[in-house]
Protein backbone atom coordinates (compact mmCIF):
# COMPACT_ATOMS: atom_id res chain seq x y z
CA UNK A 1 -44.42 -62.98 43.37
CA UNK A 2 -42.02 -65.86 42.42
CA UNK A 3 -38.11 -65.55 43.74
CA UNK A 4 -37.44 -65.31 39.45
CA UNK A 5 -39.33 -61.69 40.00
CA UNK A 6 -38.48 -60.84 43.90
CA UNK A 7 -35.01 -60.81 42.30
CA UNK A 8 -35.36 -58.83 39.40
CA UNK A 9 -36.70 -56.00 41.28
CA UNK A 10 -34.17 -56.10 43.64
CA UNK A 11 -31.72 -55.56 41.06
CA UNK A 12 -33.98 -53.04 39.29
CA UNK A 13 -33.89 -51.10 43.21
CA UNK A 14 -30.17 -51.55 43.50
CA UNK A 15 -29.64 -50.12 39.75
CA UNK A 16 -31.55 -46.88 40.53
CA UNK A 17 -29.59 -46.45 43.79
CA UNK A 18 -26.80 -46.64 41.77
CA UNK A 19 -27.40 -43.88 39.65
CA UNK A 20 -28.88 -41.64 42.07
CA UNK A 21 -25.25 -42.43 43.95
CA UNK A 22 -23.48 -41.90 40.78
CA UNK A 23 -25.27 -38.63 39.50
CA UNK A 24 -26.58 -36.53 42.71
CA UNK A 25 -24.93 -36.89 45.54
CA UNK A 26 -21.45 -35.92 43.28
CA UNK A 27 -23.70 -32.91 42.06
CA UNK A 28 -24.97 -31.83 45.18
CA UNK A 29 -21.19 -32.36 46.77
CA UNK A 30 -20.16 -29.18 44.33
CA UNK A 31 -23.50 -27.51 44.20
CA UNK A 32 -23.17 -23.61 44.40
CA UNK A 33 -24.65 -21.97 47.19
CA UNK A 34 -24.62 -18.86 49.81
CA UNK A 35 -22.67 -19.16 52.88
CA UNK A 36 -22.14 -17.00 56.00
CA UNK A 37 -18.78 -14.88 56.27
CA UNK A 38 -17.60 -12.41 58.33
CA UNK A 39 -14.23 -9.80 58.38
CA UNK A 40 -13.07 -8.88 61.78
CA UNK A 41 -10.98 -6.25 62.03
CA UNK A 42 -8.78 -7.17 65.81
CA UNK A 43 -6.94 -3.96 65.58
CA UNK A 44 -5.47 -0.90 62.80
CA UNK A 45 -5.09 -2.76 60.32
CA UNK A 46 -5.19 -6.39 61.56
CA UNK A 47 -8.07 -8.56 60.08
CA UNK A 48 -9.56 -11.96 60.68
CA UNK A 49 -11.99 -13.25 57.90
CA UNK A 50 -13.71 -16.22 58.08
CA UNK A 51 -15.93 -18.61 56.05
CA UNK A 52 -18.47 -20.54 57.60
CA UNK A 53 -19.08 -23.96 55.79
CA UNK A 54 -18.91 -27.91 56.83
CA UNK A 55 -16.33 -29.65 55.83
CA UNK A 56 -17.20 -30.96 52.49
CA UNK A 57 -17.62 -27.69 51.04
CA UNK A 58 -13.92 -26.40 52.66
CA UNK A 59 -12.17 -27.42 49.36
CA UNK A 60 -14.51 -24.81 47.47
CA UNK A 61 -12.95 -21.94 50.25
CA UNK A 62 -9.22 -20.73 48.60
CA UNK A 63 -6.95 -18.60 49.27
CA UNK A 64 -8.53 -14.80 49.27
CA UNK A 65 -7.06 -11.82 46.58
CA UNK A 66 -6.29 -9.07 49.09
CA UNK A 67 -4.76 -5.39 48.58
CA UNK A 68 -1.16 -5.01 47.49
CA UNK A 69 -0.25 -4.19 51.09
CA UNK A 70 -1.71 -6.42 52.98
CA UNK A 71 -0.36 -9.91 53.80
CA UNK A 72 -1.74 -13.23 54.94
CA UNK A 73 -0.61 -15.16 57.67
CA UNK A 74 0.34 -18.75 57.43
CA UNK A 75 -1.35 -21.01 56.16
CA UNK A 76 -2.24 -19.11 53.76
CA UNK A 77 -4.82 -21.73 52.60
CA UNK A 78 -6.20 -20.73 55.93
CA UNK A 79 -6.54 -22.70 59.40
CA UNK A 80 -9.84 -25.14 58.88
CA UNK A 81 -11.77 -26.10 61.50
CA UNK A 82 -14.84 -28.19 62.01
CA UNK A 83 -17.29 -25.87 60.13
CA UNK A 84 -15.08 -22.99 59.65
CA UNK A 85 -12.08 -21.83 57.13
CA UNK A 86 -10.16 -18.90 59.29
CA UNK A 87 -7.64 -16.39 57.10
CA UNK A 88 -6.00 -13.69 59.07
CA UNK A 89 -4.25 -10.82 57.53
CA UNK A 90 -2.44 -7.68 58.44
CA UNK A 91 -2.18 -4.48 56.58
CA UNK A 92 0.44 -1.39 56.29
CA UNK A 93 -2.54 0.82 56.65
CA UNK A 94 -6.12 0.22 57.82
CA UNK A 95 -8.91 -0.90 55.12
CA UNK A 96 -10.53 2.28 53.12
CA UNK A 97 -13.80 2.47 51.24
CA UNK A 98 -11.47 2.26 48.13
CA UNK A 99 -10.04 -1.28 48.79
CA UNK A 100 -11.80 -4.29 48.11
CA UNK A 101 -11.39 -8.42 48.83
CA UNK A 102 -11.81 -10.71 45.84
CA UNK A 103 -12.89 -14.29 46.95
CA UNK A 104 -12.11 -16.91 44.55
CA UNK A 105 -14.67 -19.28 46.35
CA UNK A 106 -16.40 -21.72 44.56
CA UNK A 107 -19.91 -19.89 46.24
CA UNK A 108 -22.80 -18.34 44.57
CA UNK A 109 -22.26 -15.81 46.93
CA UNK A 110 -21.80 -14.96 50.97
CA UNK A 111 -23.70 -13.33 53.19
CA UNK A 112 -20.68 -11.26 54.13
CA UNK A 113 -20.76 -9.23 57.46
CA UNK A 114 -18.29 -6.92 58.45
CA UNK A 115 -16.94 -5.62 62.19
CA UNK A 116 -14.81 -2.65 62.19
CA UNK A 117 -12.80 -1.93 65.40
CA UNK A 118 -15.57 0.09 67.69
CA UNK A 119 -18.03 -0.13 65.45
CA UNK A 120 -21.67 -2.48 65.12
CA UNK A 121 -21.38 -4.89 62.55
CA UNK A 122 -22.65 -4.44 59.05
CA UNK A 123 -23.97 -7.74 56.98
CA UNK A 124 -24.95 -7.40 53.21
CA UNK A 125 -25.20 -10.08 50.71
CA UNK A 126 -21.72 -10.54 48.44
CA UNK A 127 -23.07 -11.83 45.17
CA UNK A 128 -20.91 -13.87 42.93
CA UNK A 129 -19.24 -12.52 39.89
CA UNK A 130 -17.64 -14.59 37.18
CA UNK A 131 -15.75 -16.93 39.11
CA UNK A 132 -15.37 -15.19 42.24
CA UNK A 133 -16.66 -12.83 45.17
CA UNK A 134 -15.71 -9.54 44.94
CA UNK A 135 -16.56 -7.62 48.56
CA UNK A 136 -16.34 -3.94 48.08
CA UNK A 137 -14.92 -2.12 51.47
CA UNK A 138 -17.38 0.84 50.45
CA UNK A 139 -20.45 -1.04 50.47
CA UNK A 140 -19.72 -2.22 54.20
CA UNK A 141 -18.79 1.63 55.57
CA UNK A 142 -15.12 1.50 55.41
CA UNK A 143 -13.34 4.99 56.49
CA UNK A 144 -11.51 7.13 53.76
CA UNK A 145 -8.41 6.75 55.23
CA UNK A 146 -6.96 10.57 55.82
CA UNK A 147 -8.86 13.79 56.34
CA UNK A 148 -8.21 14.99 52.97
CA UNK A 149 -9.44 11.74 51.33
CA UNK A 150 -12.62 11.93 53.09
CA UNK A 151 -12.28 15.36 52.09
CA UNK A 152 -11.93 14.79 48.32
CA UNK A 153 -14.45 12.08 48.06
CA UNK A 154 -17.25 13.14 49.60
CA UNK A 155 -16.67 16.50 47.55
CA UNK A 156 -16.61 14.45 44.61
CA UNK A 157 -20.26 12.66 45.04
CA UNK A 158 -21.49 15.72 46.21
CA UNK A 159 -20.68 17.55 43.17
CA UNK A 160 -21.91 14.56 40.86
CA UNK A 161 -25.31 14.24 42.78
CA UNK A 162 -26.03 17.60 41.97
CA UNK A 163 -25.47 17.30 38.35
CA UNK A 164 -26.76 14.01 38.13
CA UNK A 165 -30.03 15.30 39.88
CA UNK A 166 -31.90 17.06 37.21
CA UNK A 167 -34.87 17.87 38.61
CA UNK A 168 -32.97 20.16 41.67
CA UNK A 169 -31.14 21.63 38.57
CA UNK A 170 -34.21 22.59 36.94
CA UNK A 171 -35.56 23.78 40.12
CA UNK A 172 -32.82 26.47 39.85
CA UNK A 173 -32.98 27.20 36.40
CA UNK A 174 -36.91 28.40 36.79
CA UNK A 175 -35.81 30.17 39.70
CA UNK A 176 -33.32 32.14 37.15
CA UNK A 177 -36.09 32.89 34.83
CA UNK A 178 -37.78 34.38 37.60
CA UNK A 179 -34.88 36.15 39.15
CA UNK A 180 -32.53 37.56 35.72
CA UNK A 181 -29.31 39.31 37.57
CA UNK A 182 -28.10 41.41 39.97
CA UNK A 183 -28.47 41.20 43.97
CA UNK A 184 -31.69 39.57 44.16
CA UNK A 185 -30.66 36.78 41.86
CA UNK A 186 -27.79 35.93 44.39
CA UNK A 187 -30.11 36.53 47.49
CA UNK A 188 -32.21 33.90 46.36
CA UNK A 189 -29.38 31.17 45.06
CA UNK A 190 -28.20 31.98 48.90
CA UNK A 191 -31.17 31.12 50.21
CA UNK A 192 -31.58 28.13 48.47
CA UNK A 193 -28.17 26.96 49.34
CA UNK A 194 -28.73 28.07 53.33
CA UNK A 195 -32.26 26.30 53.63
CA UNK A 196 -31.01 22.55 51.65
CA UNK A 197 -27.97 22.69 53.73
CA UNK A 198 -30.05 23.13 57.05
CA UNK A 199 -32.17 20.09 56.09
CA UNK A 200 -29.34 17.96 55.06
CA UNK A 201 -27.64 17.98 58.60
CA UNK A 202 -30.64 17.32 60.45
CA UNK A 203 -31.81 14.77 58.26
CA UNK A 204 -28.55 13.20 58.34
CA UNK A 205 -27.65 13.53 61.75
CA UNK A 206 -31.01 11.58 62.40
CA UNK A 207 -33.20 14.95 63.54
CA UNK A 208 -35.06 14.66 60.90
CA UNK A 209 -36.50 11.11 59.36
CA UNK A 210 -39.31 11.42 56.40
CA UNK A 211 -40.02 8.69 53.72
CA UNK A 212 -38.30 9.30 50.33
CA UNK A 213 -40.86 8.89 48.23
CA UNK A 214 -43.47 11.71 49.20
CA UNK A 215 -40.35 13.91 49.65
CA UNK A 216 -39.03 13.49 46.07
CA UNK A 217 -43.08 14.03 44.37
CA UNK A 218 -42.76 17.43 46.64
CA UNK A 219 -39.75 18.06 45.07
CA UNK A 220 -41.14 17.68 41.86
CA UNK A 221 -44.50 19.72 42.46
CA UNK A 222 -42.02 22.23 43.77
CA UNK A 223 -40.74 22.73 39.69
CA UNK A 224 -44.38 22.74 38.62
CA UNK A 225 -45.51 25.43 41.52
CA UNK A 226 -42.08 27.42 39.57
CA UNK A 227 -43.43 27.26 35.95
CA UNK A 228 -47.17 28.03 36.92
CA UNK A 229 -46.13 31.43 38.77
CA UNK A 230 -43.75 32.05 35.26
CA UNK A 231 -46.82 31.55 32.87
CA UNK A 232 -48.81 33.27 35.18
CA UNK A 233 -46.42 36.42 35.49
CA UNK A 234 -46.63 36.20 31.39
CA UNK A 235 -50.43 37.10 31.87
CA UNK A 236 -49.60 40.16 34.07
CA UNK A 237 -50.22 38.10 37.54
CA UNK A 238 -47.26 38.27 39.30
CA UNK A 239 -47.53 35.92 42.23
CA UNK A 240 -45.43 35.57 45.31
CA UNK A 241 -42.23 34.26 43.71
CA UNK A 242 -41.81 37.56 41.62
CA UNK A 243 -42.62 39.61 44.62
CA UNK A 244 -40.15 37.47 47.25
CA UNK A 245 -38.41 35.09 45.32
CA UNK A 246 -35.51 34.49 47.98
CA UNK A 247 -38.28 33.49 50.42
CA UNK A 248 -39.75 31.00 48.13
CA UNK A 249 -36.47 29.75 47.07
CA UNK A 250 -35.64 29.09 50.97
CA UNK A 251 -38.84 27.26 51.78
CA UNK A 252 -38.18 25.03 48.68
CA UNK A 253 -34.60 24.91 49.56
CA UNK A 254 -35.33 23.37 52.89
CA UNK A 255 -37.49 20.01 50.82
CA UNK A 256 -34.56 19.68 48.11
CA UNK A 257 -31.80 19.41 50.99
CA UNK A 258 -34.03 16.15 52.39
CA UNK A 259 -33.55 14.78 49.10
CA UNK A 260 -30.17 15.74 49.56
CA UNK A 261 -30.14 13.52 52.64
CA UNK A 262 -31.84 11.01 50.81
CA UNK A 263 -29.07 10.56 48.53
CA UNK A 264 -25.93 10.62 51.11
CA UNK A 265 -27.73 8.23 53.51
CA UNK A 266 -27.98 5.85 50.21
CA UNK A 267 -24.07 6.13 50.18
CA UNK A 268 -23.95 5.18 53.79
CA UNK A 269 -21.78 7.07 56.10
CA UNK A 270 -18.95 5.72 58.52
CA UNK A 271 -19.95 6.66 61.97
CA UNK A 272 -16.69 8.55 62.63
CA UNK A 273 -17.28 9.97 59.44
CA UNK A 274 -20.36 11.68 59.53
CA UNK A 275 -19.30 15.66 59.73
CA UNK A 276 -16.59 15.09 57.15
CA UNK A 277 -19.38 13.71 54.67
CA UNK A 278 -21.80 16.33 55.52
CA UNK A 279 -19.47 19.26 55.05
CA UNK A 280 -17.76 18.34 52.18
CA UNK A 281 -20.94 17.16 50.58
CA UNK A 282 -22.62 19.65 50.82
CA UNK A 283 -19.72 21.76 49.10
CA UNK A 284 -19.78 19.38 46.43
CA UNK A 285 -23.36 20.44 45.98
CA UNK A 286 -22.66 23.79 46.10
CA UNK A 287 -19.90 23.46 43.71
CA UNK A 288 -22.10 21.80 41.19
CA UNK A 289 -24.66 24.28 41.75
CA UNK A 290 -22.34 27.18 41.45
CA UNK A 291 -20.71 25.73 38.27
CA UNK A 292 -24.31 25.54 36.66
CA UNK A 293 -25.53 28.56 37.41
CA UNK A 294 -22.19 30.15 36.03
CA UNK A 295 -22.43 27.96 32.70
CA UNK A 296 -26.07 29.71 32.40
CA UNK A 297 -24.97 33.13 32.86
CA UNK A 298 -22.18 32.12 30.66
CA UNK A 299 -24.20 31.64 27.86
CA UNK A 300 -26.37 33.97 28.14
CA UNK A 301 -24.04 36.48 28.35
CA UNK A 302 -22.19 34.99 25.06
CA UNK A 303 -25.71 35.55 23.10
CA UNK A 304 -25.72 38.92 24.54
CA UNK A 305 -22.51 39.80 22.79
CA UNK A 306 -23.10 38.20 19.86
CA UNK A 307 -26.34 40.81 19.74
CA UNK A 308 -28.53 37.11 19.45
CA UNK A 309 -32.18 37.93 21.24
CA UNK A 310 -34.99 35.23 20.79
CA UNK A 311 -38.88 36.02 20.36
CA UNK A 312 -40.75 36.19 23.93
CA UNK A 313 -42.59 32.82 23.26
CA UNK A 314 -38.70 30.49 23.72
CA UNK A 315 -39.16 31.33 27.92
CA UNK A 316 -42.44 30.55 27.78
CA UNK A 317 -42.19 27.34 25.92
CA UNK A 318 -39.19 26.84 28.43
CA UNK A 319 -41.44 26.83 31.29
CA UNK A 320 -43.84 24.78 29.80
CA UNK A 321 -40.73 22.01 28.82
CA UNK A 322 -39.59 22.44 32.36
CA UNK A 323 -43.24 22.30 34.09
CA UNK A 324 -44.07 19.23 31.83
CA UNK A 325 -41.13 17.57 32.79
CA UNK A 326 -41.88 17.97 36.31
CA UNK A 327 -45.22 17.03 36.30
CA UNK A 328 -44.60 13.98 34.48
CA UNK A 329 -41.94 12.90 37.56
CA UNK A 330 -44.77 14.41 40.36
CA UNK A 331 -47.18 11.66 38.86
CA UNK A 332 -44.79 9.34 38.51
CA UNK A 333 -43.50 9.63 41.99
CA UNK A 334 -46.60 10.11 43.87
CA UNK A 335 -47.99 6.81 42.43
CA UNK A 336 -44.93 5.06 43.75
CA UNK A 337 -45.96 6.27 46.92
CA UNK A 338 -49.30 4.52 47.01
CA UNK A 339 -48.15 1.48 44.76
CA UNK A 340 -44.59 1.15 45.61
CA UNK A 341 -42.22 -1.53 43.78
């Protein structure tokens, strides 16, 4: 090759080193990505949070968005280190599953792991969200705060699960087609209540551990088991339910309370929490169960004055709606068991 053509490629070389200079390495210099961070907390209501990430990136890590009581410590920008941006704050009162940090960081997200005082850490992934990193204290097992807080929220989801969870309300509804009025008809809510509340403490308090998904297809065959002893009774063949419904209602009562379980350990429960949340729970549940049952009875005794009566075939076509229902979710459910997401 002459020294005409050595040249030329040289500068050809040189020009593409350039660019790559020019374009990437500014590019990669700001490139989003997902760092490690942690929140200490040193003592009630004293905090240390910290981002991990080299020095380049240490421009991207501002000042954090905390609660209205809580206040940093200077620098507020936060003491940097070698590979570390350090923000310490203090609080009036401790952090509750109702506060939450907003990080304006320049991060796609943070694989945020929290420490509260006496307890084993917790680390979930903080995704990004518009321009920042909002950490929810919930999400990471933060305490209530009072007694009556815990109180009130665990209540709260209690009573919404219940509602929310059609197929345990339809589970009592066919048991009220079974069971009209009177004594029996609270015998067997009772029972139902006694059995999912003794599987919801021990499945909780780590006695009991069973996968989700064969529990929740049981729960759903126990619907369908419900509307085949209804059209059965129809035909004059009165099964067990009809002649001890308060018994069935218990043995089902005891699978619905480890979906119960299922949905409270979804929640997650602070350690020094976990009695609170399964009491008040529970009552939330029962609550929501209650105030069902009463809207039922409500309305049925509403037609009653009213003098409104329907042919025999509307309960029958009820159980089939109901049974239908349920055995749509039992397939549905028991395939995810063998071919899971």
């Amino acid at each position: 090759m002459s020294a005409f053509g050595s040249r030329r490629l040289v500068s050809l070389a040189a020009s593409l080193l350039g660019c790559y200079l020019a374009v990437v390495v500014p590019a990669e210099a700001h490139t989003l990505g997902v760092d490690k961070a942690e929140l200490v907390e040193l003592a009630p209501g004293h905090y240390r949070l910290v981002s991990k990430v080299p020095v380049r990136l240490q421009p991207l890590i501002t000042t954090p968005e905390l609660p209205e009581r809580c206040t940093l410590a200077e620098p507020q920008r936060g003491e940097r280190g070698a590979y570390v941006v350090r923000f310490t704050f203090a609080c009036d009162a401790p952090l509750t599953a109702d506060d939450r940090l907003i990080l304006p960081w320049q991060r796609e997200g943070a694989l945020f792991t929290v420490t509260w005082l006496g307890q084993e850490p917790i680390t979930k992934l903080a995704i990004r969200d518009g321009d920042k990193i909002v950490v929810e204290m919930a999400d990471y097992l933060a305490g209530s705060g009072s007694i009556w807080r815990a109180a009130s929220r665990y209540t709260l989801l209690g009573f919404e699960h219940i509602l929310e969870g059609l197929d345990h309300l339809l589970f009592v509804l066919a048991l009220m087609i079974v069971v009209r009025h009177g004594w029996q008809l609270v015998k067997t809510i009772t029972a139902f209540t006694v059995a999912h509340s003794i599987t919801l403490g021990l499945a909780t308090l780590g006695y009991i551990n069973l996968p989700s998904a064969p529990v929740e297809a049981a729960i759903a065959l126990s619907i369908v088991f419900l509307c085949v002893e209804i059209l059965h009774a129809r035909r004059g063949i009165t099964g067990v339910t009809y002649a001890a419904p308060w018994i069935v209602a218990f043995s089902f009562g005891l699978l619905h309370g480890l979906g119960f379980a299922g949905a409270l350990s979804e929640i997650g429960l602070p350690p020094s929490e976990i009695p609170i949340a399964l009491l008040f729970f529970n009552i939330g549940v029962e609550l929501g169960q209650l105030a069902f049952v009463g809207v039922v009875l409500a309305g049925l005794w509403v037609l009653s004055r009213l003098r409104i009566s329907w042919p025999a075939w509307v309960e029958l076509a009820s159980a089939y709606a109901i049974g239908t229902v349920a055995t749509y979710w039992f397939i549905e459910r028991a395939a995810g068991i063998f071919m899971p997401a």
